[in-house]
N, C-alpha and C. Protein backbone atom coordinates (compact mmCIF):
# COMPACT_ATOMS: atom_id res chain seq x y z
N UNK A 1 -25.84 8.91 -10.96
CA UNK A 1 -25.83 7.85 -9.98
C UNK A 1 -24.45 7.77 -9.33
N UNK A 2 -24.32 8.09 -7.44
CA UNK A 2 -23.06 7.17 -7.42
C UNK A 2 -22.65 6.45 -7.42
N UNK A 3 -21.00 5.68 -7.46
CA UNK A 3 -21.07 4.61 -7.46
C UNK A 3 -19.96 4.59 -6.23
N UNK A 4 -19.53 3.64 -5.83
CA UNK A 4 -18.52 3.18 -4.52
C UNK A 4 -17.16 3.72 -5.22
N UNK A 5 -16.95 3.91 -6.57
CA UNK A 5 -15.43 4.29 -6.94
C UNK A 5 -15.76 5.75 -7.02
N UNK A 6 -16.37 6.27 -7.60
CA UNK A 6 -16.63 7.58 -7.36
C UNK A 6 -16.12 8.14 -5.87
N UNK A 7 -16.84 7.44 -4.97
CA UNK A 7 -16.10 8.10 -3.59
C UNK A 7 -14.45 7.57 -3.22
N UNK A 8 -14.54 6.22 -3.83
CA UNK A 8 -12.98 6.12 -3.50
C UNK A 8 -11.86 7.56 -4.17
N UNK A 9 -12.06 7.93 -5.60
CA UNK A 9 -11.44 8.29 -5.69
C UNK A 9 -11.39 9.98 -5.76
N UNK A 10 -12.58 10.14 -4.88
CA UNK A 10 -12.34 11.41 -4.24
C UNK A 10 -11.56 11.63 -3.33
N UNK A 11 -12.50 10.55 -2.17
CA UNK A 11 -11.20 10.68 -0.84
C UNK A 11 -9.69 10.26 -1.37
N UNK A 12 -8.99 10.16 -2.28
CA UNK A 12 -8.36 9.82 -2.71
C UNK A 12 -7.34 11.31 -2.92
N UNK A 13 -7.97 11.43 -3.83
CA UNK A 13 -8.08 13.09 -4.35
C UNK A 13 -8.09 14.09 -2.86
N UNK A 14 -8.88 14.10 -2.61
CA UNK A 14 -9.00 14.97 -0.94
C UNK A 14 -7.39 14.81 -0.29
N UNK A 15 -7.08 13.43 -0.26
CA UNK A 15 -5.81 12.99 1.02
C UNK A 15 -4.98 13.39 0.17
N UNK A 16 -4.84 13.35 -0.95
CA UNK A 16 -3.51 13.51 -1.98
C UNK A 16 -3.04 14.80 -1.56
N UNK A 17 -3.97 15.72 -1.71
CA UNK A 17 -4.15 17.43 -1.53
C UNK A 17 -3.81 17.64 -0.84
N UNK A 18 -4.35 17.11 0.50
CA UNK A 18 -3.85 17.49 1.87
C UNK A 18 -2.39 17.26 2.32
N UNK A 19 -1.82 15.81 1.66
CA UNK A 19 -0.66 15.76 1.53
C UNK A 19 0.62 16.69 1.64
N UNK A 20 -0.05 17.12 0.25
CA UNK A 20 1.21 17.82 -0.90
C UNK A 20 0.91 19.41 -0.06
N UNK A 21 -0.12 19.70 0.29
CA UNK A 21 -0.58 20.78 0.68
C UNK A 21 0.70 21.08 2.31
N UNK A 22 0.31 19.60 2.96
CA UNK A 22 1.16 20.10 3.98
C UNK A 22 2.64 19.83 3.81
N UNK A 23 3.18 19.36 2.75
CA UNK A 23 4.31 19.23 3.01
C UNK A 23 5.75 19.96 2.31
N UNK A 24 5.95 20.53 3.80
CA UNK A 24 6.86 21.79 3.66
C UNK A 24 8.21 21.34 2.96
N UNK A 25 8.44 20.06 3.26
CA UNK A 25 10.05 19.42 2.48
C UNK A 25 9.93 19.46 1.43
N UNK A 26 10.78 19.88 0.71
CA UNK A 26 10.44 19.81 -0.77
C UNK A 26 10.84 18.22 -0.87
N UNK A 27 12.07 17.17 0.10
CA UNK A 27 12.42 16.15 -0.26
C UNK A 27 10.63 15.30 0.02
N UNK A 28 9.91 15.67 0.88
CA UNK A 28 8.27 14.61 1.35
C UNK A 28 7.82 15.08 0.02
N UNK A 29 7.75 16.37 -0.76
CA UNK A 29 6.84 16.55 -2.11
C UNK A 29 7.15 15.45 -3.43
N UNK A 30 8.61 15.58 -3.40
CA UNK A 30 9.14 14.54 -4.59
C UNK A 30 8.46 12.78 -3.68
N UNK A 31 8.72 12.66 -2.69
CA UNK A 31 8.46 11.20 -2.15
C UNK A 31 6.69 11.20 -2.20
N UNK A 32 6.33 11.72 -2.06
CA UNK A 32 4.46 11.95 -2.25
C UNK A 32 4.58 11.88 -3.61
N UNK A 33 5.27 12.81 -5.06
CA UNK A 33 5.09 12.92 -6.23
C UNK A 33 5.17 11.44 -6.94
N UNK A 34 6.31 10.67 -6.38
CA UNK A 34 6.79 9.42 -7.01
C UNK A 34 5.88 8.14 -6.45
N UNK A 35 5.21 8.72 -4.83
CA UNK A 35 3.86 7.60 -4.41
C UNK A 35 3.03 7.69 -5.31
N UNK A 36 2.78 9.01 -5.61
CA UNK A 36 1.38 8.94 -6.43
C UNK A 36 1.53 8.45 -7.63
N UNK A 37 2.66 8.72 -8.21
CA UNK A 37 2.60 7.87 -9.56
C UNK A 37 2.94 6.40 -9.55
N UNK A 38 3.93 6.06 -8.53
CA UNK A 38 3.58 4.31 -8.54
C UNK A 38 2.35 4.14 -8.51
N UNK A 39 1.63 4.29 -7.48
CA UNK A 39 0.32 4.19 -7.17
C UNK A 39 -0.74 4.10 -8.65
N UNK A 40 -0.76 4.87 -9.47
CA UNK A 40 -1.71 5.36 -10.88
C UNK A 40 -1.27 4.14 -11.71
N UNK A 41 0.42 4.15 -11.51
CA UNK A 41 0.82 2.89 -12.83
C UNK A 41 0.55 1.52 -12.16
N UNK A 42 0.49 1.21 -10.73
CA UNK A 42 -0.08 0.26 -10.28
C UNK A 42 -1.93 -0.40 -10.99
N UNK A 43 -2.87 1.10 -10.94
CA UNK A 43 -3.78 0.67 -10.92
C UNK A 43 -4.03 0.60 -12.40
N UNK A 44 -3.43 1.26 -13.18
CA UNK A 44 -3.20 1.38 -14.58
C UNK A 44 -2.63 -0.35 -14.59
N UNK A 45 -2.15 -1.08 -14.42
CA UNK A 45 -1.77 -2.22 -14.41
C UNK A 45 -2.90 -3.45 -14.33
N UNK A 46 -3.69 -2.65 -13.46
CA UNK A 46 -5.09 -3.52 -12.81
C UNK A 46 -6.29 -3.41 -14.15
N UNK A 47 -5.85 -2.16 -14.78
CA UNK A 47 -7.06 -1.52 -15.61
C UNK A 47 -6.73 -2.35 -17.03
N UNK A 48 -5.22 -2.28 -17.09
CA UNK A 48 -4.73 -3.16 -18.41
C UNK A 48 -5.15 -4.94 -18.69
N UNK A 49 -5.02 -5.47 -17.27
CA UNK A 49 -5.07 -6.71 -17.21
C UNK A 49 -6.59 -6.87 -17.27
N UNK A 50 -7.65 -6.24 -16.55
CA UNK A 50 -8.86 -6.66 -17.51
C UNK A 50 -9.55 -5.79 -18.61
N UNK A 51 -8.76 -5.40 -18.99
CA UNK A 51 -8.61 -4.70 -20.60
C UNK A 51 -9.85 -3.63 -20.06
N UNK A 52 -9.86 -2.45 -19.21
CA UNK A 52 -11.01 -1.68 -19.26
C UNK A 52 -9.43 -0.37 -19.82
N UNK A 53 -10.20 0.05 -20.77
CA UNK A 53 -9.01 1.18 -21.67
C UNK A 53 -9.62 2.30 -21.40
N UNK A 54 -10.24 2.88 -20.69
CA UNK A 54 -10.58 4.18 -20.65
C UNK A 54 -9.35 4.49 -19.28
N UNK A 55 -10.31 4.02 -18.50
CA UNK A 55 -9.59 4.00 -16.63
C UNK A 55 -7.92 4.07 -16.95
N UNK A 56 -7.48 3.00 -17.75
CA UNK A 56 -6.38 2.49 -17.82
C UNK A 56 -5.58 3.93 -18.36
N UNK A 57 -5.60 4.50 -19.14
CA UNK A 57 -5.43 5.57 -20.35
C UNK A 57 -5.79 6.80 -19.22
N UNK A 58 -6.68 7.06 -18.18
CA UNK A 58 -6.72 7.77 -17.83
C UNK A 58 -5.62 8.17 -16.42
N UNK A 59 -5.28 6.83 -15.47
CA UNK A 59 -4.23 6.71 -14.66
C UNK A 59 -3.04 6.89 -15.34
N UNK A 60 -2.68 6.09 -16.24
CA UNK A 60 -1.22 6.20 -17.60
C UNK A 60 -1.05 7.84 -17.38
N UNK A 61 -2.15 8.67 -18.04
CA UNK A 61 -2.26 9.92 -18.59
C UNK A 61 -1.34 10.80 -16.97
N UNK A 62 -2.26 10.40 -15.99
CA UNK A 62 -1.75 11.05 -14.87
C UNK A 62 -0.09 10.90 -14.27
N UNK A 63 0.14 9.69 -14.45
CA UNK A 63 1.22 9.18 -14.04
C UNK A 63 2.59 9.55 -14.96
N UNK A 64 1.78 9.32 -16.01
CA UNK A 64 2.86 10.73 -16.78
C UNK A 64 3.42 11.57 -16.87
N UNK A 65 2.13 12.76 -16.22
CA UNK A 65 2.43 14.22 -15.96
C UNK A 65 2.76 14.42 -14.83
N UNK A 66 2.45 13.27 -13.63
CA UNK A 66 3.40 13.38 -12.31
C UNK A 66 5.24 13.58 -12.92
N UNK A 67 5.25 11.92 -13.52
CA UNK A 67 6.64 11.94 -13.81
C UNK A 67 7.20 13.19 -14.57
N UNK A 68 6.40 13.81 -15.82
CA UNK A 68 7.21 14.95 -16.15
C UNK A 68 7.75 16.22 -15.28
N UNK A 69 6.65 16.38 -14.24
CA UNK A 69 6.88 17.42 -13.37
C UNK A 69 7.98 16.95 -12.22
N UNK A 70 8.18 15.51 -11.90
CA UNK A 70 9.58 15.48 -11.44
C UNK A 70 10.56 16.16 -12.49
N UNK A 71 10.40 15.40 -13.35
CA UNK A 71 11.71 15.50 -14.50
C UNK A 71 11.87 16.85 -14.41
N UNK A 72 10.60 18.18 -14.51
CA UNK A 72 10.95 19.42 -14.44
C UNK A 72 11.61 19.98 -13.12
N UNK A 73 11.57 18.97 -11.93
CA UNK A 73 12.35 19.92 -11.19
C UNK A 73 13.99 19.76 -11.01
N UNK A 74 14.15 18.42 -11.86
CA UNK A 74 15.69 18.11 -11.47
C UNK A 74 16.32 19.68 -12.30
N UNK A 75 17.42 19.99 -11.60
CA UNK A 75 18.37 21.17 -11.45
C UNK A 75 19.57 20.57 -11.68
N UNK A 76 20.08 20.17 -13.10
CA UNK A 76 21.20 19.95 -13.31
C UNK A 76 22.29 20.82 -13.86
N UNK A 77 22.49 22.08 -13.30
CA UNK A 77 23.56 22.52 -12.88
C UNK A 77 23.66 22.72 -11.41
N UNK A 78 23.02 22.27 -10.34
CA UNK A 78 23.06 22.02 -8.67
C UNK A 78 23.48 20.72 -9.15
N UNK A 79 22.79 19.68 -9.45
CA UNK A 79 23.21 18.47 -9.88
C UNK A 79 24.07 17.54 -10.49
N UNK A 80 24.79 18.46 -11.63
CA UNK A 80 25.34 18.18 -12.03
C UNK A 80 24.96 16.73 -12.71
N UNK A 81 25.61 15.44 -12.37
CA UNK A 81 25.92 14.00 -12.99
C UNK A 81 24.81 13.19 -12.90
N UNK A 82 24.70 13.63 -11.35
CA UNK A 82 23.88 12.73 -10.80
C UNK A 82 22.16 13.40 -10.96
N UNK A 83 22.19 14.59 -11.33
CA UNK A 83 20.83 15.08 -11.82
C UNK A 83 20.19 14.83 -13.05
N UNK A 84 21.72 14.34 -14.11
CA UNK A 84 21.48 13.93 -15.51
C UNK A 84 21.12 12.77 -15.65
N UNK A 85 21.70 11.97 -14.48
CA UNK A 85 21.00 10.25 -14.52
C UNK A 85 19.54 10.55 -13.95
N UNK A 86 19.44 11.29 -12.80
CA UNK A 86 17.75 11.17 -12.69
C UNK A 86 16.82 11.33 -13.69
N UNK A 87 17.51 12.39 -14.16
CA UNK A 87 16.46 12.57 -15.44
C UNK A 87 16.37 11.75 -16.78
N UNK A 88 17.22 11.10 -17.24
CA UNK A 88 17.42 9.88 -17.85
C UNK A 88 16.13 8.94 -17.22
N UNK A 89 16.81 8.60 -15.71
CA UNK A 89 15.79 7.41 -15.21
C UNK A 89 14.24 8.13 -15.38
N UNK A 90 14.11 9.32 -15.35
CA UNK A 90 12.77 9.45 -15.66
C UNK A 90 12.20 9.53 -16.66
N UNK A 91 13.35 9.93 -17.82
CA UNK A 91 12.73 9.93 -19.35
C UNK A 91 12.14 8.30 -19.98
N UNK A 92 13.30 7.61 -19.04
CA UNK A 92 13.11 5.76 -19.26
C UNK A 92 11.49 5.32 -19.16
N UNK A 93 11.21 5.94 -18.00
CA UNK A 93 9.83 5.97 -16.83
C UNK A 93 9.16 6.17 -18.00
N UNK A 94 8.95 6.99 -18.34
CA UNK A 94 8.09 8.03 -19.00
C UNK A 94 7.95 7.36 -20.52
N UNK A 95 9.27 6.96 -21.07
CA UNK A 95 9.22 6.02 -22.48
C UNK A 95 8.19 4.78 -22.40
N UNK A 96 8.69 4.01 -21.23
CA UNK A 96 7.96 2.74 -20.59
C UNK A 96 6.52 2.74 -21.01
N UNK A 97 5.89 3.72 -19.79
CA UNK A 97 4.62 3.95 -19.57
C UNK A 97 3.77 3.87 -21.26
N UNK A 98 4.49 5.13 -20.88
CA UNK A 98 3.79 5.45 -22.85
C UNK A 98 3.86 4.75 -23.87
N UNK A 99 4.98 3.71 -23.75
CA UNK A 99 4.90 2.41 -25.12
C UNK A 99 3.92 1.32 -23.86
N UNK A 100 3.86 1.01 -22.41
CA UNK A 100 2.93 0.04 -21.91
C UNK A 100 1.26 0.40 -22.45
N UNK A 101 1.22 2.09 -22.30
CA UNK A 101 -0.13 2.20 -22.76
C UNK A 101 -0.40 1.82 -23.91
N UNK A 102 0.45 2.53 -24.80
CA UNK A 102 -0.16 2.20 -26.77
C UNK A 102 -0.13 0.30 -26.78
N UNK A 103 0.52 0.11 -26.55
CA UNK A 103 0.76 -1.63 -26.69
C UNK A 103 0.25 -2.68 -25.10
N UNK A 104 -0.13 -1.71 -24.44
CA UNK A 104 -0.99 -2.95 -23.49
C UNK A 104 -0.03 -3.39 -22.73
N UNK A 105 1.24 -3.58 -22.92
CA UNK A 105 2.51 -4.16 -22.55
C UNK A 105 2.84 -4.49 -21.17
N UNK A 106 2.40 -5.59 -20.37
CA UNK A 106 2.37 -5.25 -18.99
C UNK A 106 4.24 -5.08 -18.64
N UNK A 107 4.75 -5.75 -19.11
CA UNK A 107 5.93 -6.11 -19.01
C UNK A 107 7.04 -4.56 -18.93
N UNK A 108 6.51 -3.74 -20.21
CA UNK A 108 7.19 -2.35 -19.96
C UNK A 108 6.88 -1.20 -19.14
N UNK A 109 4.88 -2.06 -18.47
CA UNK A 109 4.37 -0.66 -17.46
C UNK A 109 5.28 -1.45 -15.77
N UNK A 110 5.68 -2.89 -15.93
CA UNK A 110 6.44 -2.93 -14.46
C UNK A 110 8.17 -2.19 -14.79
N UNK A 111 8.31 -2.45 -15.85
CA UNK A 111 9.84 -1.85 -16.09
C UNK A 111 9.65 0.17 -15.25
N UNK A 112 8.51 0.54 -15.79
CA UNK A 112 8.50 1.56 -15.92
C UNK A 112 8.34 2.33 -13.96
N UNK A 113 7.71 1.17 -13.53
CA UNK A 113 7.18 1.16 -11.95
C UNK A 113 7.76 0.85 -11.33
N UNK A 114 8.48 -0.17 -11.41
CA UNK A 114 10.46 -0.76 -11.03
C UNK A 114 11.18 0.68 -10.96
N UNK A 115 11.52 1.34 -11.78
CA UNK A 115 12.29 2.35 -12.16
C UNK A 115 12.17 3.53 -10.96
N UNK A 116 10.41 3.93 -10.95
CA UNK A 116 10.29 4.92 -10.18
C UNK A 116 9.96 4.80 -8.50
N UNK A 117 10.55 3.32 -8.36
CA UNK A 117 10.30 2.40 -6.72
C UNK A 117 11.71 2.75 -6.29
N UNK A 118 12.45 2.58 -7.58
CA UNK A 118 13.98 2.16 -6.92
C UNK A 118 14.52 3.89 -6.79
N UNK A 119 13.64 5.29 -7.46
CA UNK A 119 13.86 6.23 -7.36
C UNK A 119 13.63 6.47 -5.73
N UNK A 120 12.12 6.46 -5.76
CA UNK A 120 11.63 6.42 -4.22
C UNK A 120 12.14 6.24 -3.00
N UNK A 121 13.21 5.21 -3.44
CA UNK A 121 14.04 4.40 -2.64
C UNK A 121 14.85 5.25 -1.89
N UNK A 122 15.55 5.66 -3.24
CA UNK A 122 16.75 7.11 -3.24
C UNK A 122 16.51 7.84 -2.06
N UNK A 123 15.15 8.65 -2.43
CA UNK A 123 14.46 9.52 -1.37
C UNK A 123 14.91 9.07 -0.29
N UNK A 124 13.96 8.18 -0.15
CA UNK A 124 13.22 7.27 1.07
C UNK A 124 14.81 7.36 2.11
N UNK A 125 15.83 6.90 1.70
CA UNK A 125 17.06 6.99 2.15
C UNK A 125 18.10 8.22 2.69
N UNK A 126 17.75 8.96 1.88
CA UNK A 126 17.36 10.86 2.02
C UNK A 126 17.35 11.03 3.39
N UNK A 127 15.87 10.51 3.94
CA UNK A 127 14.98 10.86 4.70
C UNK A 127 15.27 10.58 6.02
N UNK A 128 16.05 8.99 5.68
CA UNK A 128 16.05 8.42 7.11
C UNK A 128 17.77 8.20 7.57
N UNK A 129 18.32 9.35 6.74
CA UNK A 129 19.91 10.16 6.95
C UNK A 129 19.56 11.69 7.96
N UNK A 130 20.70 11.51 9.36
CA UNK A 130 20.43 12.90 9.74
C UNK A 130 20.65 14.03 8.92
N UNK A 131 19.98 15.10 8.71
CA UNK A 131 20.06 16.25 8.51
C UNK A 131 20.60 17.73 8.64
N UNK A 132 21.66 18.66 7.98
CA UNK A 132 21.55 19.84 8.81
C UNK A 132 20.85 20.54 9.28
N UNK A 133 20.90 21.28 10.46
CA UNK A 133 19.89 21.96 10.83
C UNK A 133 20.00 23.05 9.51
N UNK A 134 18.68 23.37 9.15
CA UNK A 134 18.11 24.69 8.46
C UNK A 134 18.31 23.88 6.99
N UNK A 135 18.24 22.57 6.75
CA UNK A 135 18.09 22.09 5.47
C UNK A 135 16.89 21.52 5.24
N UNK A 136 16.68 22.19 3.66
CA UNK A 136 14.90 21.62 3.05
C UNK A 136 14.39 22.60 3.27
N UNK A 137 14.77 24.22 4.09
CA UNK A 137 14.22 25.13 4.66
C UNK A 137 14.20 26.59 3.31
């Protein structure tokens, strides 16, 4: 049987793809990577508060492996200091989540969503700095 979430979270799935698919910046892939996981720990938030634990456990699960695959691309010897704090702030992320899931904890899944907003941010700021020509290329 379908149901109305079934299609939400295809087209969901579909736009995500198309996204990541078109985007040649590697800086729009990390800013798409860190939407999508606010986004999961958002609804993971929604799933906690009326206690449905499957859904909930299953967004957590995703939002996870978004965040690890940031964490895998920071390059801290390009990075150096400031690549070692990102990855910190993401191991934090990533601690959060995973003690909000086992314990329900709404309080450590916003710590954890706080964390990867104010990353976003970073980007987001990135983005709307001019550029050299032939950079991101």
């Amino acid at each position: 049987m379908y149901s109305p979430n079934q299609g939400i979270r295809s087209y969901q799935q579909v736009g995500a793809a198309a996204q990541v698919a078109a985007a040649e910046d590697p800086v729009r892939l990390i800013q798409l990577l860190l939407t999508n996981a606010v986004e999961r720990l958002v609804l993971a938030r929604g799933y906690m508060e009326r206690r449905e634990i499957a859904p909930k456990c299953e967004q957590m699960a995703r939002a996870v492996a978004i965040i690890d695959t940031l964490n895998g691309l920071v390059d801290e010897e390009k990075g150096g200091d400031v690549a070692r704090n990102l990855r910190s702030l993401y191991d934090f992320a990533t601690l959060r989540a995973t003690y909000a899931n086992l314990k329900n904890d709404v309080r450590a899944l916003d710590e954890a969503t706080n964390v990867l907003r104010e990353i976003k941010a970073g980007w987001d700021g990135l983005v709307a700095q001019p550029r050299p020509a032939g950079a991101g290329q």
